[in-house]
C-alpha atoms as a PDB file:
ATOM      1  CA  UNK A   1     115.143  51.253  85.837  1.00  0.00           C
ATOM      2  CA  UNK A   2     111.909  53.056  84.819  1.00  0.00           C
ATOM      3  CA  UNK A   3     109.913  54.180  86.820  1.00  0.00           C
ATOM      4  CA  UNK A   4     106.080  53.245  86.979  1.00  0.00           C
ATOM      5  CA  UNK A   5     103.231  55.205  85.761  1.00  0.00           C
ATOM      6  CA  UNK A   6     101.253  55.352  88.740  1.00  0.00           C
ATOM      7  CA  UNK A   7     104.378  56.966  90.821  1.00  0.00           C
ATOM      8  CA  UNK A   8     105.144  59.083  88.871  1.00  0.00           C
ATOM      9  CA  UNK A   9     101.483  60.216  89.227  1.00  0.00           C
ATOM     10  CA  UNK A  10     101.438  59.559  93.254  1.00  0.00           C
ATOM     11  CA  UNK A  11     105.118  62.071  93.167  1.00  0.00           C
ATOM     12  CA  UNK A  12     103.394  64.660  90.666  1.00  0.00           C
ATOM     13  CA  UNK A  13     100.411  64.725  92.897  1.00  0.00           C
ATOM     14  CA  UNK A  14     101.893  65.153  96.016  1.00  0.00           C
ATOM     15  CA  UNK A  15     104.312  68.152  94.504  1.00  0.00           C
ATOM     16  CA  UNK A  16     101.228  69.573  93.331  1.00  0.00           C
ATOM     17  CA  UNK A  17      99.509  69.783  97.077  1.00  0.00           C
ATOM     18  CA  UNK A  18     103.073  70.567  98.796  1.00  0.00           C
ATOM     19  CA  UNK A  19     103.055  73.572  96.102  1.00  0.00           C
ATOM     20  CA  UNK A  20      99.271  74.810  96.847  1.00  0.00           C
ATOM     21  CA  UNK A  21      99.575  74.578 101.119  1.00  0.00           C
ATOM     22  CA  UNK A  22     103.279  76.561 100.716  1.00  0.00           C
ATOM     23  CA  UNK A  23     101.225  78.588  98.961  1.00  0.00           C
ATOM     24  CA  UNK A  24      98.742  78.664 101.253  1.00  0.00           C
ATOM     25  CA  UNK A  25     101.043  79.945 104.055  1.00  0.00           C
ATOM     26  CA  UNK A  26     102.699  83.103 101.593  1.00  0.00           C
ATOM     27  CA  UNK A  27     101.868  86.378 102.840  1.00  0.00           C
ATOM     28  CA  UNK A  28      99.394  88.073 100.764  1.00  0.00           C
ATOM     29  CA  UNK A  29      98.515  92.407 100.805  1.00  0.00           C
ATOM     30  CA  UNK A  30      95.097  92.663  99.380  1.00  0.00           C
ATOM     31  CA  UNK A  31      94.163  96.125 100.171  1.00  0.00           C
ATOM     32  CA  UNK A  32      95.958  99.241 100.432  1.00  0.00           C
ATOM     33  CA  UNK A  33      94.916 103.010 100.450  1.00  0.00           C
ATOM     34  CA  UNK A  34      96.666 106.389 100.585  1.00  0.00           C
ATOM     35  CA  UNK A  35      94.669 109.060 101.540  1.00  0.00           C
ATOM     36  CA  UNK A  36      97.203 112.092 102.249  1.00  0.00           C
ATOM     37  CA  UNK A  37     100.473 110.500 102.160  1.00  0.00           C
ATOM     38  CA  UNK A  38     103.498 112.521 101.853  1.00  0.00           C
ATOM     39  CA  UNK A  39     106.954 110.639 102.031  1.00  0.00           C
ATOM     40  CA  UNK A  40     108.006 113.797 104.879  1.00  0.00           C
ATOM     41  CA  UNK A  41     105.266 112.479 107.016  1.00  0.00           C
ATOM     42  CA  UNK A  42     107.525 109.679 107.858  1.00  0.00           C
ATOM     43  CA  UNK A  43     110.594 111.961 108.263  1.00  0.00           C
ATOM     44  CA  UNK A  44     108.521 114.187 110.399  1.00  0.00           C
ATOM     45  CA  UNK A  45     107.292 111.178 112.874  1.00  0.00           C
ATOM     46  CA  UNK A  46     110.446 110.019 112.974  1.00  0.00           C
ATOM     47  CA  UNK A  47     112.077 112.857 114.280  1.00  0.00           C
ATOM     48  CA  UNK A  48     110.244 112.182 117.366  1.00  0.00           C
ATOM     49  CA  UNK A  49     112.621 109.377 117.685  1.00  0.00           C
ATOM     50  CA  UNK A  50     110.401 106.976 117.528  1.00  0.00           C
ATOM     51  CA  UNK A  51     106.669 106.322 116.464  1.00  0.00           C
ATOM     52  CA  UNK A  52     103.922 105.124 118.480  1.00  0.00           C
ATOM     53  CA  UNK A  53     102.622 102.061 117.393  1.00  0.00           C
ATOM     54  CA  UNK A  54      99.073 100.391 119.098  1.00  0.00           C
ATOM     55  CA  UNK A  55      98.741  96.342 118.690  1.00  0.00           C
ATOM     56  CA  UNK A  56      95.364  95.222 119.322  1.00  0.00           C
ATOM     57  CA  UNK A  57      95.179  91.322 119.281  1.00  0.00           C
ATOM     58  CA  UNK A  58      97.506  88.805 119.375  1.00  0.00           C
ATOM     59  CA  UNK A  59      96.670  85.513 117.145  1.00  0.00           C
ATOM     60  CA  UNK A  60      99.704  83.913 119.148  1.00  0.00           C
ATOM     61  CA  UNK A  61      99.823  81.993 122.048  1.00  0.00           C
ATOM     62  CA  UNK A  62     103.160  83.228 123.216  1.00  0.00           C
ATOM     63  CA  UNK A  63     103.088  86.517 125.420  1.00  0.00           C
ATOM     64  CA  UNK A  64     101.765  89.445 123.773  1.00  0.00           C
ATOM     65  CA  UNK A  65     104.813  91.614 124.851  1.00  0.00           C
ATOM     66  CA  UNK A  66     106.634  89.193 123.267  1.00  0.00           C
ATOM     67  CA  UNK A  67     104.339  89.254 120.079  1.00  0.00           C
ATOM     68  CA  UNK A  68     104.575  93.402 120.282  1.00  0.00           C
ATOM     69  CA  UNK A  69     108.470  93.099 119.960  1.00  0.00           C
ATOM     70  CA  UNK A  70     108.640  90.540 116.975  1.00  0.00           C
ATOM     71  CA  UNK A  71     106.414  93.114 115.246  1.00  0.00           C
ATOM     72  CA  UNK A  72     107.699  96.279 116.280  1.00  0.00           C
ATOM     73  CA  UNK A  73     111.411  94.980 115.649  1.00  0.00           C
ATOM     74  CA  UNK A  74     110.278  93.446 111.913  1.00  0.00           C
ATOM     75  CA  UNK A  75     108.645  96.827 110.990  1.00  0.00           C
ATOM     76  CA  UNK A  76     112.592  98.814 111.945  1.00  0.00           C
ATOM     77  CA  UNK A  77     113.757  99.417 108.589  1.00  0.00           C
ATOM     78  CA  UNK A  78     111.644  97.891 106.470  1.00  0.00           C
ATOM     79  CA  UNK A  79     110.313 100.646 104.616  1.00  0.00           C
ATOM     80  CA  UNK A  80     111.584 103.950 102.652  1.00  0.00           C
ATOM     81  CA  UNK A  81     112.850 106.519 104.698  1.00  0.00           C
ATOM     82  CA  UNK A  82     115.079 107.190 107.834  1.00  0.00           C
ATOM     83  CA  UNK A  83     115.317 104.579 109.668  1.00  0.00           C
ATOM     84  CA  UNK A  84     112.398 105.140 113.134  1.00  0.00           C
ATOM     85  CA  UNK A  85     112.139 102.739 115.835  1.00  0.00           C
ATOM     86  CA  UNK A  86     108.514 101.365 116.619  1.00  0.00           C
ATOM     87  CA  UNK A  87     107.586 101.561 120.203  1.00  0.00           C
ATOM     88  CA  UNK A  88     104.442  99.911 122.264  1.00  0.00           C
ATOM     89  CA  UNK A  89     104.608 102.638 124.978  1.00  0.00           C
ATOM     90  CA  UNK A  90     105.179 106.410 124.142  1.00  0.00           C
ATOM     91  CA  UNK A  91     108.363 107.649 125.604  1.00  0.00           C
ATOM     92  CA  UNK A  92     107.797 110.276 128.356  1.00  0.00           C
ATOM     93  CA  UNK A  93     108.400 113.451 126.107  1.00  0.00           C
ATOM     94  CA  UNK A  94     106.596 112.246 123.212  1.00  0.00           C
ATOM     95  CA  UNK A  95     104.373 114.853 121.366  1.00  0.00           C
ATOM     96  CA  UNK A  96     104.151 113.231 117.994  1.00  0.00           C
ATOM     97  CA  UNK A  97     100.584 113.134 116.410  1.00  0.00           C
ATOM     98  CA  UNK A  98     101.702 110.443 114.673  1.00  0.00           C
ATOM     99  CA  UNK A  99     101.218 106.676 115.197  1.00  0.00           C
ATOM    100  CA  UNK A 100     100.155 103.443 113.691  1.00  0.00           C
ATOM    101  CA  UNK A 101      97.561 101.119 114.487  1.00  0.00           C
ATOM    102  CA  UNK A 102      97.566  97.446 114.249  1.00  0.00           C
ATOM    103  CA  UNK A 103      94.203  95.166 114.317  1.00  0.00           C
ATOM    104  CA  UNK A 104      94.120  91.411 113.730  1.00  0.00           C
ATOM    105  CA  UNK A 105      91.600  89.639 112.483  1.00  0.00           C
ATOM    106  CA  UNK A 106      89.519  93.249 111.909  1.00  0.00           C
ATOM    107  CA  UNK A 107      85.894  92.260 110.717  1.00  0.00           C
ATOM    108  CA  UNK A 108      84.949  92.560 107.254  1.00  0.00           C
ATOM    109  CA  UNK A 109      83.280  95.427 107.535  1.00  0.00           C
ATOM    110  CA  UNK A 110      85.820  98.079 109.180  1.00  0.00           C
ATOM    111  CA  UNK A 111      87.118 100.609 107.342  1.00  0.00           C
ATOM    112  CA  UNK A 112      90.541 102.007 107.475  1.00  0.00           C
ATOM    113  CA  UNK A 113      88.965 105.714 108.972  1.00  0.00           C
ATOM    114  CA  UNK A 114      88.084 103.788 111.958  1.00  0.00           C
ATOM    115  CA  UNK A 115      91.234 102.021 112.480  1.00  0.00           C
ATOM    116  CA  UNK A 116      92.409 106.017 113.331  1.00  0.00           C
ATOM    117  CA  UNK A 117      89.041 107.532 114.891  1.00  0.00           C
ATOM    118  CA  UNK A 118      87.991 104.498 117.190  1.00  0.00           C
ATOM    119  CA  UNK A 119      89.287 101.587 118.706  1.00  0.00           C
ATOM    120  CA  UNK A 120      87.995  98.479 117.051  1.00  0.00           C
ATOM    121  CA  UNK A 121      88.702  94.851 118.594  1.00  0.00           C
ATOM    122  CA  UNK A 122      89.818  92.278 117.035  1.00  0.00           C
ATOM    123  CA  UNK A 123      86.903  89.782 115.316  1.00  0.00           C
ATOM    124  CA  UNK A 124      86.417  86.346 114.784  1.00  0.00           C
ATOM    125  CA  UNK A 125      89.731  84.511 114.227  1.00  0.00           C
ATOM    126  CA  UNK A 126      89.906  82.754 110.973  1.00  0.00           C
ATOM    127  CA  UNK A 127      91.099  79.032 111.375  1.00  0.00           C
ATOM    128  CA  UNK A 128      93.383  78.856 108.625  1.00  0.00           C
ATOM    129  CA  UNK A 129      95.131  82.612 108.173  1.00  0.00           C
ATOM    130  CA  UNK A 130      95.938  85.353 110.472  1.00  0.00           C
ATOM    131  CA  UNK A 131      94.426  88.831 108.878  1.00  0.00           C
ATOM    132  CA  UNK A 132      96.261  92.091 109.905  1.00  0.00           C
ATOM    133  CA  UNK A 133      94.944  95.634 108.888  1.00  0.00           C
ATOM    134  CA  UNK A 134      97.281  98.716 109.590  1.00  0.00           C
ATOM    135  CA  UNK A 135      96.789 102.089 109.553  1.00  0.00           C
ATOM    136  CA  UNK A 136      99.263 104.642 109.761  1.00  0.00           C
ATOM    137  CA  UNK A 137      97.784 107.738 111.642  1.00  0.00           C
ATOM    138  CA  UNK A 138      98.064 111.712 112.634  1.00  0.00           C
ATOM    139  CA  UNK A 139      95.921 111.780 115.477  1.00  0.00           C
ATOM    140  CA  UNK A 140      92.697 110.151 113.951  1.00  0.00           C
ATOM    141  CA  UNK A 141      92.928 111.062 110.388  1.00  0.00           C
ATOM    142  CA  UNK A 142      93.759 107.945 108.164  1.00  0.00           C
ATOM    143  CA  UNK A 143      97.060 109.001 106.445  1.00  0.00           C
ATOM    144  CA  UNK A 144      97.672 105.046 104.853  1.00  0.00           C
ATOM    145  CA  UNK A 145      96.430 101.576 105.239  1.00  0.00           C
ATOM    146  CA  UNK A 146      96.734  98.574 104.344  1.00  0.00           C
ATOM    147  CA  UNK A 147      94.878  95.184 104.846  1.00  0.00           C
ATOM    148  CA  UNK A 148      96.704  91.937 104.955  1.00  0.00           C
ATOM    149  CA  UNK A 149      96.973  88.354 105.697  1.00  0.00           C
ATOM    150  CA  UNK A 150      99.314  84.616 106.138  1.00  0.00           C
ATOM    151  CA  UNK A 151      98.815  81.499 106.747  1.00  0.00           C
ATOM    152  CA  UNK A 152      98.019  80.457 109.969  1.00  0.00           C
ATOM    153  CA  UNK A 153     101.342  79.780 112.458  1.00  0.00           C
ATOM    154  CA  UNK A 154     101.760  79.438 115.949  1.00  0.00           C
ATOM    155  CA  UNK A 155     104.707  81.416 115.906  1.00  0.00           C
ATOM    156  CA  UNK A 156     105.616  85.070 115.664  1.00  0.00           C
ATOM    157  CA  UNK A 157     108.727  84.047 114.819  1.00  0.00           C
ATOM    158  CA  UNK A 158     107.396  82.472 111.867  1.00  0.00           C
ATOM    159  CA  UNK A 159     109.228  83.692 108.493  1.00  0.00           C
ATOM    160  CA  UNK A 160     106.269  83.649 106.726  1.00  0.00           C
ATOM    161  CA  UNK A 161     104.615  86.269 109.201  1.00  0.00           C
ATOM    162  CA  UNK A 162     107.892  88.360 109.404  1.00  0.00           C
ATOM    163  CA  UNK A 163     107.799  88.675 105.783  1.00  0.00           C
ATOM    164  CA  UNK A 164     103.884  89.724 105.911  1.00  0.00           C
ATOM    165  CA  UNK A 165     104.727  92.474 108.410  1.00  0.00           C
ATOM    166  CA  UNK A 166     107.613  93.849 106.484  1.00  0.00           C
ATOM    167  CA  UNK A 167     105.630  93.794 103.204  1.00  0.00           C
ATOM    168  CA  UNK A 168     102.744  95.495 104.891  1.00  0.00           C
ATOM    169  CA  UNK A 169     105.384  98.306 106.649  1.00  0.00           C
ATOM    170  CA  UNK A 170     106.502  98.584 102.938  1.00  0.00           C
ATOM    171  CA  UNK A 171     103.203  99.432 101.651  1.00  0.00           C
ATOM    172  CA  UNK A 172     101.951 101.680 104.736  1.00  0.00           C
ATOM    173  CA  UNK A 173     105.327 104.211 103.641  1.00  0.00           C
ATOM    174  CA  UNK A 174     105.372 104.100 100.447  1.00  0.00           C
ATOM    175  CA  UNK A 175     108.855 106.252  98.958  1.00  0.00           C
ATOM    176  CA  UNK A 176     106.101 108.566  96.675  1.00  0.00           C
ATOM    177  CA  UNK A 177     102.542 109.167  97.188  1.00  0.00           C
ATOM    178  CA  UNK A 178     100.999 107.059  94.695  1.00  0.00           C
ATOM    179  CA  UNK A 179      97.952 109.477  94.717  1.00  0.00           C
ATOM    180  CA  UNK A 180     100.446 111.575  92.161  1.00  0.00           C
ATOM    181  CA  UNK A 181     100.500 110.857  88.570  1.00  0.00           C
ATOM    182  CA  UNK A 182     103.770 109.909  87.064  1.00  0.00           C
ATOM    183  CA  UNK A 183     104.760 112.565  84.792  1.00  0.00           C
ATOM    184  CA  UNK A 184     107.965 111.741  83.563  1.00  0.00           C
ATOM    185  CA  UNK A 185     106.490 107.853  82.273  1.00  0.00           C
ATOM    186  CA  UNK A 186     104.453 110.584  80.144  1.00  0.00           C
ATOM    187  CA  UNK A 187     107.312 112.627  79.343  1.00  0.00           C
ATOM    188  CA  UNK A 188     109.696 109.903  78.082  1.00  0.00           C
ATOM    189  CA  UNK A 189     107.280 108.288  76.152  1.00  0.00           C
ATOM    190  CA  UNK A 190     107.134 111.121  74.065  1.00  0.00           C
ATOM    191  CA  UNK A 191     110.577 111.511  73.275  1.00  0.00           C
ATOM    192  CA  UNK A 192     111.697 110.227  69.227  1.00  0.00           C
END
């Protein structure tokens, strides 16, 4: 039996708009900086045994203690490095000048120094995407940042959020500091 014309056109078009909303809801980095990032940083703040990590927001309606632990457990291990547990409240003995702040939906304007130096609040929610920007700090010097986003979910839980957070912990400790020029792409390129 053949199949008509016109569904074949209703099927193609309703591929075509499942394709564009799952792509809608994909997590997407769209800014990243490294100001003095050294892959030891990391090392260093981890041998704290764990890093101190602020959450300002929640775009969920569950509990945001619940919302802190999705995120801080996502982040474990989901970046280059030894492996540094991400913890909401500073352990007693904690001295580390290191921690990382987390704003959602940051306004437009903020830049990743003041992520560090001040304590911005989260903006307008957007209706259709949660927006995260991260900064990882030493005291309030911007070390890294990054600036990212996901569709809107109600869920923390939500795969498509997990993954955002894990690509965004990626890109806030990077294995290299991509401030340094590869030399050996420039070395092997010369070679006969």
């Amino acid at each position: 039996m053949a199949l008509k014309p016109r569904t074949l056109t209703r099927g193609a078009l309703a591929a075509g708009i499942a394709a564009v909303a799952a792509a809608c809801a994909l997590p997407t980095t769209y800014k990243w900086n490294w100001e003095q990032w050294s892959p030891a940083k990391l090392g260093y703040a981890a041998g704290e045994g764990a890093l101190l990590t602020e959450i300002r927001g929640n775009p969920f309606e569950a509990p945001k203690t619940e919302v802190d632990a999705v995120i801080t457990d996502t982040m474990y291990a989901a970046h280059f490095g030894p492996k540094v547990p991400f913890v909401t409240q500073a352990p007693q003995d904690y001295k580390s000048p290191y921690r990382v702040v987390i704003l959602f939906d940051p306004e437009e304007t903020l830049n990743a120094a003041k992520l560090c130096k001040e304590s911005p609040q989260p903006g307008p929610a957007d209706p259709s995407r949660i927006r995260v920007a991260a900064a990882f700090c030493a005291q309030d010097i911007h070390e890294t940042s990054v600036w990212g986003s996901v569709g809107r979910t109600g869920d923390p839980n939500d795969p498509s959020f997990k993954a955002l957070i894990r690509i965004m912990t990626t890109q806030l400790f990077p294995n290299q500091d991509p401030n340094e020029r590869d030399n050996d792409r420039e070395w092997i390129s010369e070679l006969p």
